[in-house]
Protein backbone atom coordinates (compact mmCIF):
# COMPACT_ATOMS: atom_id res chain seq x y z
CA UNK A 1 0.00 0.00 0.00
CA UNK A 2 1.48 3.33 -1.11
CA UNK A 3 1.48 6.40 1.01
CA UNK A 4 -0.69 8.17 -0.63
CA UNK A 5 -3.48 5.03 0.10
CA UNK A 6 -2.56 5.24 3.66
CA UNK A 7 -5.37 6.27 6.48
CA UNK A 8 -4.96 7.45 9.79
CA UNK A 9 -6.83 4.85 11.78
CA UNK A 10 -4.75 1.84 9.63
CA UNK A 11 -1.25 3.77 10.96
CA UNK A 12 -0.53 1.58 14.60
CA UNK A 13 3.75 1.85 14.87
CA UNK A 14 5.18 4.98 15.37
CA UNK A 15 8.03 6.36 13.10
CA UNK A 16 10.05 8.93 14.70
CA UNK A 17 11.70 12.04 12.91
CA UNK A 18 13.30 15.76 13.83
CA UNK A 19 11.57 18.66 12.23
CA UNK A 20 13.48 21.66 10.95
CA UNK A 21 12.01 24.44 9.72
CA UNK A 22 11.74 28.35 9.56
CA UNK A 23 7.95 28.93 10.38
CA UNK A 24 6.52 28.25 14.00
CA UNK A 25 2.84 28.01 12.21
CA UNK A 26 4.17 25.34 9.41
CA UNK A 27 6.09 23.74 11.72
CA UNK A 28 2.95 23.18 13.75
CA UNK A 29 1.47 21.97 10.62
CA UNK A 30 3.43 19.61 9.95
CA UNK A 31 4.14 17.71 12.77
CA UNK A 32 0.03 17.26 13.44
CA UNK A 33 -0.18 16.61 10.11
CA UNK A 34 2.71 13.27 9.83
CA UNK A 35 1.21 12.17 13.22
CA UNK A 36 -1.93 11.00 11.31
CA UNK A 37 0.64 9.05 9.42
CA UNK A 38 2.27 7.53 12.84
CA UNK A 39 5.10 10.25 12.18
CA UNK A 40 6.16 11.38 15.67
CA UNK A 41 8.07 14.17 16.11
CA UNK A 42 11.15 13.59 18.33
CA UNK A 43 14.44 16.13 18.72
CA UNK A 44 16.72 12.81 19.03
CA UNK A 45 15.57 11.15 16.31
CA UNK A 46 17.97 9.99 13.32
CA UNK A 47 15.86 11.26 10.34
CA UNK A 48 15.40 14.85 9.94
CA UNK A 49 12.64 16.62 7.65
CA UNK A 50 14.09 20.30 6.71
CA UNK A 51 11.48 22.18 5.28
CA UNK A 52 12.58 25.10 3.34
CA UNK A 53 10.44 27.86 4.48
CA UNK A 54 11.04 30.73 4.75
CA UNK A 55 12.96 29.76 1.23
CA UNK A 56 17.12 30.07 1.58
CA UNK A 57 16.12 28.25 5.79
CA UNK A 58 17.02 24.73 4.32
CA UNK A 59 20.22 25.72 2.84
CA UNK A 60 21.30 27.86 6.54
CA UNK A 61 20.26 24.67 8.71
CA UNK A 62 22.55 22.45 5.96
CA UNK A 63 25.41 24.63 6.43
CA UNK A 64 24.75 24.53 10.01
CA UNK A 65 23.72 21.82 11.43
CA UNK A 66 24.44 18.90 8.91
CA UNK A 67 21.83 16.26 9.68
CA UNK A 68 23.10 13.03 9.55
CA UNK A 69 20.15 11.52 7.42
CA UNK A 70 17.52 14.81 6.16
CA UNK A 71 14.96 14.60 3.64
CA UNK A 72 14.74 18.24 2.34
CA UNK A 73 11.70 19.54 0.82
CA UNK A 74 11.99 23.42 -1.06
CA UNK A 75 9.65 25.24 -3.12
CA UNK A 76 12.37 27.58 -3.87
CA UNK A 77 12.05 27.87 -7.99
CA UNK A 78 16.28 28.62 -8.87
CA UNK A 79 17.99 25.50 -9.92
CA UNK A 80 21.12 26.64 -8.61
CA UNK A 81 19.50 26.91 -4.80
CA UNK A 82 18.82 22.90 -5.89
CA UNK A 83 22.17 21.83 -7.04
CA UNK A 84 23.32 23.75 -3.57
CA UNK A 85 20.98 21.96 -1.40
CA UNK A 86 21.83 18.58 -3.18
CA UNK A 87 25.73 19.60 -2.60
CA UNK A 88 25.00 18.67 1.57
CA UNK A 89 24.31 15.32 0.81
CA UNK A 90 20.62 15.06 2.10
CA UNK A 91 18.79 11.31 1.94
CA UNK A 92 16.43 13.14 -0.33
CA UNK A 93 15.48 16.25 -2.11
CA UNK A 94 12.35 17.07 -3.08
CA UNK A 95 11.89 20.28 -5.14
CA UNK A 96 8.59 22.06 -6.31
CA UNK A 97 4.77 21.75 -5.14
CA UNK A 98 4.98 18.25 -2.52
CA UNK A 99 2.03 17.32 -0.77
CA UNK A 100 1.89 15.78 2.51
CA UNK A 101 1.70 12.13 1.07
CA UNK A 102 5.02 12.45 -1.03
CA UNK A 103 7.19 13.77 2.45
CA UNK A 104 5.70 10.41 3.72
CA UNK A 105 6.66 8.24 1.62
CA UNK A 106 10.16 10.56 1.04
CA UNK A 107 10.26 9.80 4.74
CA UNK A 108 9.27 5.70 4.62
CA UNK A 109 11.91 5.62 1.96
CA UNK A 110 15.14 7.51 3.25
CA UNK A 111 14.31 5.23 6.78
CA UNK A 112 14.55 1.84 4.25
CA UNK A 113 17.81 3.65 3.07
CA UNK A 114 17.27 5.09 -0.08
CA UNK A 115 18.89 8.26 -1.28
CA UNK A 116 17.57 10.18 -4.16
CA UNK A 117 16.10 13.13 -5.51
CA UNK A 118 12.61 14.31 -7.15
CA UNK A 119 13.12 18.15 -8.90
CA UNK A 120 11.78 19.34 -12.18
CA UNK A 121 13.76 19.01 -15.10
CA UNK A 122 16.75 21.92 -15.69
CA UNK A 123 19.46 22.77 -17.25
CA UNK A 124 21.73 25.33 -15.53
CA UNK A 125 24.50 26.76 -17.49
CA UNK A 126 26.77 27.65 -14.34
CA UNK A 127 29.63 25.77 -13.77
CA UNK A 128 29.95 24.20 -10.36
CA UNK A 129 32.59 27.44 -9.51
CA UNK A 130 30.16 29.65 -11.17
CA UNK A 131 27.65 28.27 -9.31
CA UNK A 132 29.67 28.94 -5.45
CA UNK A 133 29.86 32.68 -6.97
CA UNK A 134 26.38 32.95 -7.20
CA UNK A 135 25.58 31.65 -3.93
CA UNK A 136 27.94 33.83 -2.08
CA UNK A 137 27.21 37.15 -4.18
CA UNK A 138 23.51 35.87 -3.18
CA UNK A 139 24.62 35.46 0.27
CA UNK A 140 25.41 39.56 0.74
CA UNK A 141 29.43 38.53 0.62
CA UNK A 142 31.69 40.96 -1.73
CA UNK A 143 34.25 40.52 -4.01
CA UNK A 144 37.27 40.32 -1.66
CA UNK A 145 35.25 38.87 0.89
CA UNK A 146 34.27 35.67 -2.04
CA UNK A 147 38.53 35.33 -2.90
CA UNK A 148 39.15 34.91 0.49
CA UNK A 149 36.80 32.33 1.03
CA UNK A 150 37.30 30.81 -2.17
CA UNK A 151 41.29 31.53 -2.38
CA UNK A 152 40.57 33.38 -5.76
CA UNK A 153 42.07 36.67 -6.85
CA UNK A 154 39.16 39.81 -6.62
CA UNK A 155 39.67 39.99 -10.60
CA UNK A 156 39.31 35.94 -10.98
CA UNK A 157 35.69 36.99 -8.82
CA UNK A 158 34.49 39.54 -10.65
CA UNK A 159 35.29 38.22 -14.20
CA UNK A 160 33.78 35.38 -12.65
CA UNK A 161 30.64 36.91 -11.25
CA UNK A 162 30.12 39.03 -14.98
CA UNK A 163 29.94 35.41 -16.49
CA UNK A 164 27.24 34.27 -13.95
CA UNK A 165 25.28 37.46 -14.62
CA UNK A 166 25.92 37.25 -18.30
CA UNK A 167 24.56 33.49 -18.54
CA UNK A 168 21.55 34.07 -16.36
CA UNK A 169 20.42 37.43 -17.88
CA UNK A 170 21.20 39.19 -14.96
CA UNK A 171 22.31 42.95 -14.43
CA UNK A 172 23.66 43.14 -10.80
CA UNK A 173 24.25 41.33 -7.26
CA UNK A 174 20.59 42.53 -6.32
CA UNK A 175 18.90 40.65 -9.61
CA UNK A 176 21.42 37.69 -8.61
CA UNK A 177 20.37 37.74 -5.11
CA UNK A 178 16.53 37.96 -5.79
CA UNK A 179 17.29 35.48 -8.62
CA UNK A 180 18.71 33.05 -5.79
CA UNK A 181 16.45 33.37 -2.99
CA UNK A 182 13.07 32.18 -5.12
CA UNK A 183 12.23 36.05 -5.89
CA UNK A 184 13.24 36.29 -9.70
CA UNK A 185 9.68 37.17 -10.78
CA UNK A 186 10.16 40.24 -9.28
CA UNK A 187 12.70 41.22 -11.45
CA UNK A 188 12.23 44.34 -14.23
CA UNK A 189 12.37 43.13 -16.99
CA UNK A 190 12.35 38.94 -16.03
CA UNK A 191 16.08 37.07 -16.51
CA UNK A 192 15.85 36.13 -20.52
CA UNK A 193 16.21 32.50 -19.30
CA UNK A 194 13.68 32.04 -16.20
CA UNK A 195 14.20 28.58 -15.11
CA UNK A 196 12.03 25.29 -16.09
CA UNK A 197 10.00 24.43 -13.66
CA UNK A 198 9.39 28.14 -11.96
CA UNK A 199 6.39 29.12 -11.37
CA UNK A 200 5.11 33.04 -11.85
């Protein structure tokens, strides 16, 4: 029987599972929500859900924190933030418009010790190094700030940083930040390449 076929009253063995995520009222949510599954929320447990909300929260707790075993679930509509996410080695990823029955079977899976990920189709045309760029530049970090971490020179950055910009139809660290962060559609004009799989 599939998740998604699951009732309540047929759940009798508790699963249990750590809950990350950005939004007291969500978080709430959640955790009421998965208990009608037999999904019982517990701060020691092994398996951690991180939901993404507010958007850039998943990628902060990754950097963080580290779970040892995390399903991660974003709405967060850049392909970059995905490849970023997927870059901490979660159980799971799960990108764009989830319901309640896929985190449980996300969850039934990563506990029989599958890892994998479920994202809509893209193509970025960063580099993995062009990709770090965009993150930090999205992150608030300038140029000598980036070679530091990075152990670049400020010109290998900023040539660097142009190309990003160039590639994703971008003008400026603002557009790349709101670009990042899930907030592209409020760009004027719209990047010339929005990504597959975002939704206005």
């Amino acid at each position: 029987m599939s998740p998604q076929e699951v009732r309540p009253s047929e759940v009798t063995t508790q699963l249990h599972f750590h809950l990350m995520c950005g939004v007291s009222a969500l978080t709430d949510q959640i955790e009421s929500a998965l208990s009608t599954f037999g999904w019982v929320r517990h701060p020691e447990a092994s398996l951690t859900l991180v939901v993404d909300g507010p958007w850039g929260f998943a990628l902060r707790s990754l950097q963080n924190s580290a779970p040892d075993c995390a399903v991660v679930v974003s709405d967060n509509p850049c392909p970059e933030y995905w490849e970023d996410l997927w870059d901490f080695d979660p159980c799971a990823l799960l990108v764009g418009g989830h319901n309640l029955p896929d985190i449980v079977k996300a969850l039934t899976r990563v506990q029989a010790g599958e890892v994998f990920r479920q994202m809509p189709h893209h193509d970025s045309p960063l580099t993995v190094g062009e990709r770090q760029l965009l993150r930090a530049a999205a992150s608030g970090l300038e140029n000598k700030q980036v070679a530091c971490e990075q152990q670049l020179s400020v010109g290998t950055v900023k040539n660097g940083l142009n190309r990003v910009f160039e590639k994703l139809g971008l003008k400026n660290r603002t557009q790349a930040a709101l670009y990042y962060w899930g907030l592209w559609q409020w760009l004027e004009p719209h990047p010339s390449r929005p990504p597959k799989g975002a939704r206005n």
